[in-house]
N, C-alpha and C. Protein backbone atom coordinates (compact mmCIF):
# COMPACT_ATOMS: atom_id res chain seq x y z
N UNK A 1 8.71 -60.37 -34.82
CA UNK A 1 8.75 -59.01 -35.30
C UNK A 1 7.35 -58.57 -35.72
N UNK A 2 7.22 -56.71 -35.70
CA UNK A 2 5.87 -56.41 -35.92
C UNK A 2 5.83 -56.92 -37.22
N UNK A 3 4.28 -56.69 -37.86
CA UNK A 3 3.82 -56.98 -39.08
C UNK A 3 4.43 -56.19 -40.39
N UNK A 4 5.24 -56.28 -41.46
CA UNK A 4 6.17 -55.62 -42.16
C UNK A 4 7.50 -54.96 -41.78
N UNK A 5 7.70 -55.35 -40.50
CA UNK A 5 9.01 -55.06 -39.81
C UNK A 5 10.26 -55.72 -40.08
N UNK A 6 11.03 -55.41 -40.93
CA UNK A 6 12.33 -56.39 -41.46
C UNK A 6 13.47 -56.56 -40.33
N UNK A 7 13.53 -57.41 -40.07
CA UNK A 7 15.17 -57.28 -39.00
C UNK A 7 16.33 -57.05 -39.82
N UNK A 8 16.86 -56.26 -39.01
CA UNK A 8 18.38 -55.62 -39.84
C UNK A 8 19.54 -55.98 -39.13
N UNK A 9 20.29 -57.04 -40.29
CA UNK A 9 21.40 -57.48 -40.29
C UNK A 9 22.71 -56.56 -39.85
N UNK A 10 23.67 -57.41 -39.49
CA UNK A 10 24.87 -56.95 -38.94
C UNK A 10 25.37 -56.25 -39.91
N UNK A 11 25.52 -56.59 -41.43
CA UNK A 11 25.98 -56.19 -42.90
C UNK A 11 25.30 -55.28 -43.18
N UNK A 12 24.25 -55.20 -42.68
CA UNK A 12 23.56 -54.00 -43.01
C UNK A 12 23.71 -52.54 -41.58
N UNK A 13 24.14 -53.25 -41.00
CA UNK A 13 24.07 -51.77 -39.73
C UNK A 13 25.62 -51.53 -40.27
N UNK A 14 26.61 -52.31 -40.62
CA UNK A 14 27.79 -51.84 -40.90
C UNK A 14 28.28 -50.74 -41.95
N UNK A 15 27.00 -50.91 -43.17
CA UNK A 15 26.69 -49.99 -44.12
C UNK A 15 26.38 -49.01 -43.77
N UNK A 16 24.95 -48.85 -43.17
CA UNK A 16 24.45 -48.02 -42.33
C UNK A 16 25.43 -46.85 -41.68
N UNK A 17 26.33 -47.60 -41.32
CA UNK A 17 27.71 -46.69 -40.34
C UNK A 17 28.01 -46.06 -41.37
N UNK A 18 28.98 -46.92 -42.45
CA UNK A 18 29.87 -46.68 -43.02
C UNK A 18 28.86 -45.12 -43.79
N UNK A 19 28.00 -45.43 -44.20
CA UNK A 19 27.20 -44.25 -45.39
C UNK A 19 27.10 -42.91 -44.06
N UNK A 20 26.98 -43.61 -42.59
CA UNK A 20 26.38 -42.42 -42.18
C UNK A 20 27.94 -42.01 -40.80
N UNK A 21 28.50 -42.02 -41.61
CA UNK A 21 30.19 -42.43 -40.40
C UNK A 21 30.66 -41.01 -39.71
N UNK A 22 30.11 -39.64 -40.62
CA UNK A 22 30.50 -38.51 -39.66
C UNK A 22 29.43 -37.98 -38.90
N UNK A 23 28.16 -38.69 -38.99
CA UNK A 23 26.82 -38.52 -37.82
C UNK A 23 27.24 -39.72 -36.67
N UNK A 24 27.76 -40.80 -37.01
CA UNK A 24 27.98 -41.96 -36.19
C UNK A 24 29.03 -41.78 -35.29
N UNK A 25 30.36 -40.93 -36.00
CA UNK A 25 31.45 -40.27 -34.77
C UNK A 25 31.04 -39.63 -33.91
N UNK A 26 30.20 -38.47 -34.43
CA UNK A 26 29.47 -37.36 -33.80
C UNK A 26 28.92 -37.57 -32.50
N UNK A 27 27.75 -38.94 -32.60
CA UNK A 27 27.18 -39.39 -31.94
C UNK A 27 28.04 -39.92 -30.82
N UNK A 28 29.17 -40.99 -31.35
CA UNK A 28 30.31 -41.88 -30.57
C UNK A 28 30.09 -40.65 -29.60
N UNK A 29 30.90 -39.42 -29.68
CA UNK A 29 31.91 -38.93 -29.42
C UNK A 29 31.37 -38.00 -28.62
N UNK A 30 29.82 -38.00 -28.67
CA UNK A 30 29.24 -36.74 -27.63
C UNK A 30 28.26 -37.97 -26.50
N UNK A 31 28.27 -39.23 -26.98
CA UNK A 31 27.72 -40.08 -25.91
C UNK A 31 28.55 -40.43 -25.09
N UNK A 32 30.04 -40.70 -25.52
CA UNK A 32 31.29 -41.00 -24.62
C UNK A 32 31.61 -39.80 -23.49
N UNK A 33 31.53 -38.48 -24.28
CA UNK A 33 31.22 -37.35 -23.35
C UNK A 33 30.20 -37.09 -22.09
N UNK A 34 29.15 -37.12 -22.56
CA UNK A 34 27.77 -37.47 -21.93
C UNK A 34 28.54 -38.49 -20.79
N UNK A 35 28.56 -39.55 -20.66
CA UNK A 35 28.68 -40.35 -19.58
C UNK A 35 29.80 -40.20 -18.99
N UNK A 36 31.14 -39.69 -19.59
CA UNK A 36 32.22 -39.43 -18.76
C UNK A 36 31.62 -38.22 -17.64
N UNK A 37 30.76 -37.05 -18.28
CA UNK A 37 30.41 -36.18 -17.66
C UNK A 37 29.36 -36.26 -16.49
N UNK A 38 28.96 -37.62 -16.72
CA UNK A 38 27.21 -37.83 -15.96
C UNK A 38 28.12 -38.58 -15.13
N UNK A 39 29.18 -39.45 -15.30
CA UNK A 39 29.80 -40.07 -13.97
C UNK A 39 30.36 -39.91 -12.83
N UNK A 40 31.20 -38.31 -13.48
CA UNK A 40 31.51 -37.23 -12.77
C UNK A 40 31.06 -36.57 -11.65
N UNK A 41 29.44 -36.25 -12.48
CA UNK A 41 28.38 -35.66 -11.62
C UNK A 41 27.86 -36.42 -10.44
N UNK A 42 28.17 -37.96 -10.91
CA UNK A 42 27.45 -38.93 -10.01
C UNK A 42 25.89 -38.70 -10.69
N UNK A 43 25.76 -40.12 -10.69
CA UNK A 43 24.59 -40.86 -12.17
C UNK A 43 23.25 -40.94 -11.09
N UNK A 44 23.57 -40.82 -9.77
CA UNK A 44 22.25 -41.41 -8.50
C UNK A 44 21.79 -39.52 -8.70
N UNK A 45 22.61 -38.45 -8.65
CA UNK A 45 22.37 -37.04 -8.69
C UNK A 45 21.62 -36.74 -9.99
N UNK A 46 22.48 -37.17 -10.53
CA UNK A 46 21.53 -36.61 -12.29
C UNK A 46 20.14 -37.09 -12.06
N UNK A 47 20.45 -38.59 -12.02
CA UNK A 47 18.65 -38.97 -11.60
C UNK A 47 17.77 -37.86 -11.02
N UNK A 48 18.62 -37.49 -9.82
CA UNK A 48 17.44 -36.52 -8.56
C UNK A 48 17.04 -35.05 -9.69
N UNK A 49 18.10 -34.87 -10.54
CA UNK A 49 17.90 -33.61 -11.09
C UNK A 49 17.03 -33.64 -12.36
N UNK A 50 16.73 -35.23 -12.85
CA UNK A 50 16.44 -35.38 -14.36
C UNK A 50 14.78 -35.59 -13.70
N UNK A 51 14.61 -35.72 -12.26
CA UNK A 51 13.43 -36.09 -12.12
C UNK A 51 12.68 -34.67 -11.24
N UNK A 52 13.36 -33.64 -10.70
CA UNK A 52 13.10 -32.76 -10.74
C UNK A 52 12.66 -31.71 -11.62
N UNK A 53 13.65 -31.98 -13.04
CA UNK A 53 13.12 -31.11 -13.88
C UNK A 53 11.81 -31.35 -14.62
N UNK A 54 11.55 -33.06 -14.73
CA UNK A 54 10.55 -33.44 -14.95
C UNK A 54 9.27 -33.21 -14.29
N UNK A 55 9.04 -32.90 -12.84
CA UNK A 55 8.62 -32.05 -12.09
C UNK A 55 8.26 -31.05 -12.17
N UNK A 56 9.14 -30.03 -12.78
CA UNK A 56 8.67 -28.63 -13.25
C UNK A 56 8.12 -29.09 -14.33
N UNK A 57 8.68 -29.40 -15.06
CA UNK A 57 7.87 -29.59 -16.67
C UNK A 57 6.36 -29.97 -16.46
N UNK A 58 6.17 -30.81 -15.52
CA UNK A 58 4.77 -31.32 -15.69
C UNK A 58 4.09 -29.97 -14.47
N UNK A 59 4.31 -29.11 -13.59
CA UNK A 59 3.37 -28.16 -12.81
C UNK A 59 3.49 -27.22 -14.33
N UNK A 60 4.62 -26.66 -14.82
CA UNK A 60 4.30 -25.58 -15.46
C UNK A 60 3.77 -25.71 -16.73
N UNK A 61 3.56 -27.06 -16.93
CA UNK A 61 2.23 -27.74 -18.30
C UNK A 61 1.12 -27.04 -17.88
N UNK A 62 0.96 -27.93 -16.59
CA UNK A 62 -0.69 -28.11 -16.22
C UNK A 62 -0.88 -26.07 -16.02
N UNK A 63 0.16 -25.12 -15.76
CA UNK A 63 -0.03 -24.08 -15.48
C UNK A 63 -0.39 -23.26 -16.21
N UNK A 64 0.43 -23.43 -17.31
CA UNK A 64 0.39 -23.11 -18.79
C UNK A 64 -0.47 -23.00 -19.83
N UNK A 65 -0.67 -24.22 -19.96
CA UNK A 65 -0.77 -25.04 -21.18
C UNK A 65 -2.16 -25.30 -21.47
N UNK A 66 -2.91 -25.45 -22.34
CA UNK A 66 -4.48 -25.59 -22.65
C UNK A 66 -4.02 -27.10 -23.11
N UNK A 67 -5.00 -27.80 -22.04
CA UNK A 67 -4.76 -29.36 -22.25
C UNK A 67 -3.68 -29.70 -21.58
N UNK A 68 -2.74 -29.38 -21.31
CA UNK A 68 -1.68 -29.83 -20.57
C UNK A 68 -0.62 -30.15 -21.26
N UNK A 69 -0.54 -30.56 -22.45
CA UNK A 69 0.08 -30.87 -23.70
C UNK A 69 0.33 -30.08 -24.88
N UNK A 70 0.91 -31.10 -26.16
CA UNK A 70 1.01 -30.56 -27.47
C UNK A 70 -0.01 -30.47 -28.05
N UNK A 71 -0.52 -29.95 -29.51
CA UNK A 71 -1.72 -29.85 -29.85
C UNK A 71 -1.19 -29.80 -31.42
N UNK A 72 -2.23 -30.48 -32.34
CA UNK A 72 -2.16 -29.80 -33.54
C UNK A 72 -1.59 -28.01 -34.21
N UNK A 73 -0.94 -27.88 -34.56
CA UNK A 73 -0.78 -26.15 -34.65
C UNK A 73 -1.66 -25.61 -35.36
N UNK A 74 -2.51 -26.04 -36.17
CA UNK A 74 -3.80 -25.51 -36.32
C UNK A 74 -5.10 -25.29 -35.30
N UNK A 75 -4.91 -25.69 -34.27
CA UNK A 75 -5.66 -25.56 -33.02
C UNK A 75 -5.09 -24.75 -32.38
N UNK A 76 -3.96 -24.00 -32.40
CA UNK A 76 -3.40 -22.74 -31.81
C UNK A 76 -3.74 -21.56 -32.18
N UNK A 77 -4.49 -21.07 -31.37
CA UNK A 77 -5.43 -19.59 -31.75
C UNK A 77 -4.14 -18.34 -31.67
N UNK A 78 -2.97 -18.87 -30.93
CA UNK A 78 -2.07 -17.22 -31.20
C UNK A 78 -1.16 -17.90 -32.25
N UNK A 79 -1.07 -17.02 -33.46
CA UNK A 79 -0.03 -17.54 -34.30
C UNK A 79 1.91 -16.83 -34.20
N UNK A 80 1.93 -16.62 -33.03
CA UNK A 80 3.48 -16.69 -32.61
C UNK A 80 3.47 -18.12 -32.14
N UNK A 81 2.56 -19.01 -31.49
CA UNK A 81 3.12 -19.87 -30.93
C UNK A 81 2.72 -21.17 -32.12
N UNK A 82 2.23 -21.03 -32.91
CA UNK A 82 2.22 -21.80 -34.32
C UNK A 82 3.64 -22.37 -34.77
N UNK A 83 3.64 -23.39 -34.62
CA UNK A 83 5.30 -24.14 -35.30
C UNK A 83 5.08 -23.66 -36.71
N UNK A 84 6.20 -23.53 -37.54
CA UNK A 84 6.59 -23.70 -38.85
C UNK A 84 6.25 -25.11 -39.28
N UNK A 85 5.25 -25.25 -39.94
CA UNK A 85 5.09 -26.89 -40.99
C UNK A 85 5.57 -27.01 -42.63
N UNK A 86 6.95 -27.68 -42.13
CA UNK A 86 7.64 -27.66 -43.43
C UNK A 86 6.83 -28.43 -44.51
N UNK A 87 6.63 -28.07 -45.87
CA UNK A 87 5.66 -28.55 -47.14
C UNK A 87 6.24 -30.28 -47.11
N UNK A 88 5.12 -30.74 -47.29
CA UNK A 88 5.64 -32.27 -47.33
C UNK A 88 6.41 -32.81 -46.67
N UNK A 89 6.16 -32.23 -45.06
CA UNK A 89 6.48 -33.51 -43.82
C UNK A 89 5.72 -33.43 -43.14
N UNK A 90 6.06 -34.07 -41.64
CA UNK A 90 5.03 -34.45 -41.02
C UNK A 90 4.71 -32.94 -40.17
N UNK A 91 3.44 -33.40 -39.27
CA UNK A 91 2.98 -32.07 -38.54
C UNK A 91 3.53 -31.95 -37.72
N UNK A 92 4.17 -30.72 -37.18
CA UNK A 92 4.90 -30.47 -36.13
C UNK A 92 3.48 -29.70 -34.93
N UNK A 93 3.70 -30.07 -34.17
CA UNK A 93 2.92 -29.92 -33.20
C UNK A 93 3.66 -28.93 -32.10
N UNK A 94 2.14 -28.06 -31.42
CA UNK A 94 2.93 -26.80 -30.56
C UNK A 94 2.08 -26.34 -29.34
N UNK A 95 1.93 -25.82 -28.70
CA UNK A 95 1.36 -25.38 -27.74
C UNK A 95 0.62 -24.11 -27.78
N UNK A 96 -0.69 -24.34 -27.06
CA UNK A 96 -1.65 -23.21 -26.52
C UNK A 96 -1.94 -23.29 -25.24
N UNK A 97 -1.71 -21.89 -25.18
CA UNK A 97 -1.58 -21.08 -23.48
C UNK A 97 -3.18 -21.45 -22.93
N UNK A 98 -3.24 -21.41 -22.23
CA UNK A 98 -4.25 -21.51 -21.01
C UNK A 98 -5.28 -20.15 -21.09
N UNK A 99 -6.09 -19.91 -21.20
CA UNK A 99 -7.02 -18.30 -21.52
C UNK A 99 -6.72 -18.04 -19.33
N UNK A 100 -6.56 -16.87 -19.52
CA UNK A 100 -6.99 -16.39 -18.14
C UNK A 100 -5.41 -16.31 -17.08
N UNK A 101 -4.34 -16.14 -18.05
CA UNK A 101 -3.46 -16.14 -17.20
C UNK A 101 -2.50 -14.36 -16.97
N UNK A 102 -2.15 -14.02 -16.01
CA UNK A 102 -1.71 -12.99 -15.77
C UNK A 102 -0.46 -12.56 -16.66
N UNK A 103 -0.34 -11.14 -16.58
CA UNK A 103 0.82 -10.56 -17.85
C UNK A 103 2.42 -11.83 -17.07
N UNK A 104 2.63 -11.35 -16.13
CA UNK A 104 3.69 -12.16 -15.55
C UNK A 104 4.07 -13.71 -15.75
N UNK A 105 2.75 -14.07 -16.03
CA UNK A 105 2.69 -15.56 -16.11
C UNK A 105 2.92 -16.73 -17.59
N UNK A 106 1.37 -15.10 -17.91
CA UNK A 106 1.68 -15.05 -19.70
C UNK A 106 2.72 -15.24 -20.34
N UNK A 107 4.02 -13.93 -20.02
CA UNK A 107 5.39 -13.79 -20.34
C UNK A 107 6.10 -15.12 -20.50
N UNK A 108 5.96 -15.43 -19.46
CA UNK A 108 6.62 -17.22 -18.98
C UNK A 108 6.65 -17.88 -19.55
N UNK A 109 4.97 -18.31 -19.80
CA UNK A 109 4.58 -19.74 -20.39
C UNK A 109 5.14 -19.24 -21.85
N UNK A 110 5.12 -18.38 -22.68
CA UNK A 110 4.75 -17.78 -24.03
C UNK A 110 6.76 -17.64 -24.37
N UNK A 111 7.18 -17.89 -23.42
CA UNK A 111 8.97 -18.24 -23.95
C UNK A 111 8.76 -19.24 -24.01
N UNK A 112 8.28 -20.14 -22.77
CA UNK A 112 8.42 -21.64 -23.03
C UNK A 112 7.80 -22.16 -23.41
N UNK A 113 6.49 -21.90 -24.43
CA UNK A 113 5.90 -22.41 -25.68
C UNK A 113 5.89 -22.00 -26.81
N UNK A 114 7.16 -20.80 -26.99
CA UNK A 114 7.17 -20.78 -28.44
C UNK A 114 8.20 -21.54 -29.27
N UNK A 115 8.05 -21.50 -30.04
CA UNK A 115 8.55 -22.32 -31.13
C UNK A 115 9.75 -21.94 -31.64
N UNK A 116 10.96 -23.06 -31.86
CA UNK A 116 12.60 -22.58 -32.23
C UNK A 116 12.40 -21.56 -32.95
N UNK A 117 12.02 -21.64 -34.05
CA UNK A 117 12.38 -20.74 -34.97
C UNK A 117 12.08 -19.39 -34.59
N UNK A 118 10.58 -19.34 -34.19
CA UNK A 118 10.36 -17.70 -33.62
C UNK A 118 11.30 -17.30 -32.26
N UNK A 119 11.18 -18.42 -31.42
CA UNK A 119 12.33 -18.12 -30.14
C UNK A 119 14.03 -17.53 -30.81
N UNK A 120 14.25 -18.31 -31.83
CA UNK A 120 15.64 -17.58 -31.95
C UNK A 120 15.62 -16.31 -33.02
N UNK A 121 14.64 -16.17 -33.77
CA UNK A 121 14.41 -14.66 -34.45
C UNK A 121 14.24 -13.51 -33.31
């Protein structure tokens, strides 16, 4: 095990359940879903589609995106696309658009890099 890494006992994941038992159904009960539904679909298809979308995700990064990636949200010069950083957690990290992109394109990237909270206001 890593360095300060405790292994966790059977007695202890059972607790674990028991304290956390209506997130643990939740979970049961939408993963049992999930795969009844992905088996359905046929699991070789989902693949073709989980690796397609991954596909788009990575052209309309590089299209997008300044850096290609996430960024500190203090390094985001438009503050719509600034995440919310809740006081005393960690940094939530967000995206900056690419300088030089067309109104059409702009539109695009600027749904699919803004941030939950402003996306659903």
């Amino acid at each position: 095990s890593r360095d300060g890494a405790r292994k966790v006992t059977p007695a202890q994941i059972r607790r674990f359940r028991a304290w956390n038992s209506l997130d643990w159904a939740l979970y049961s009960h939408f993963n049992r879903s999930f795969w009844r539904k992905a088996e359905k679909f046929g699991i070789a298809r989902l693949r073709d589609e989980v690796s397609k979308l991954r596909e788009r995700r990575e052209f309309l990064a590089g299209k997008c995106l300044r850096g290609g990636g996430p960024i500190p949200a203090q390094a985001i010069p438009d503050g719509n696309l600034r995440p919310f950083q809740p006081p005393g957690g960690g940094k939530i990290l967000g995206f900056a658009l690419r300088e030089g992109l067309g109104k059409e394109e702009r539109e695009l990237c600027e749904r699919m890099a803004m941030p939950e909270l402003r996306y659903k206001d």
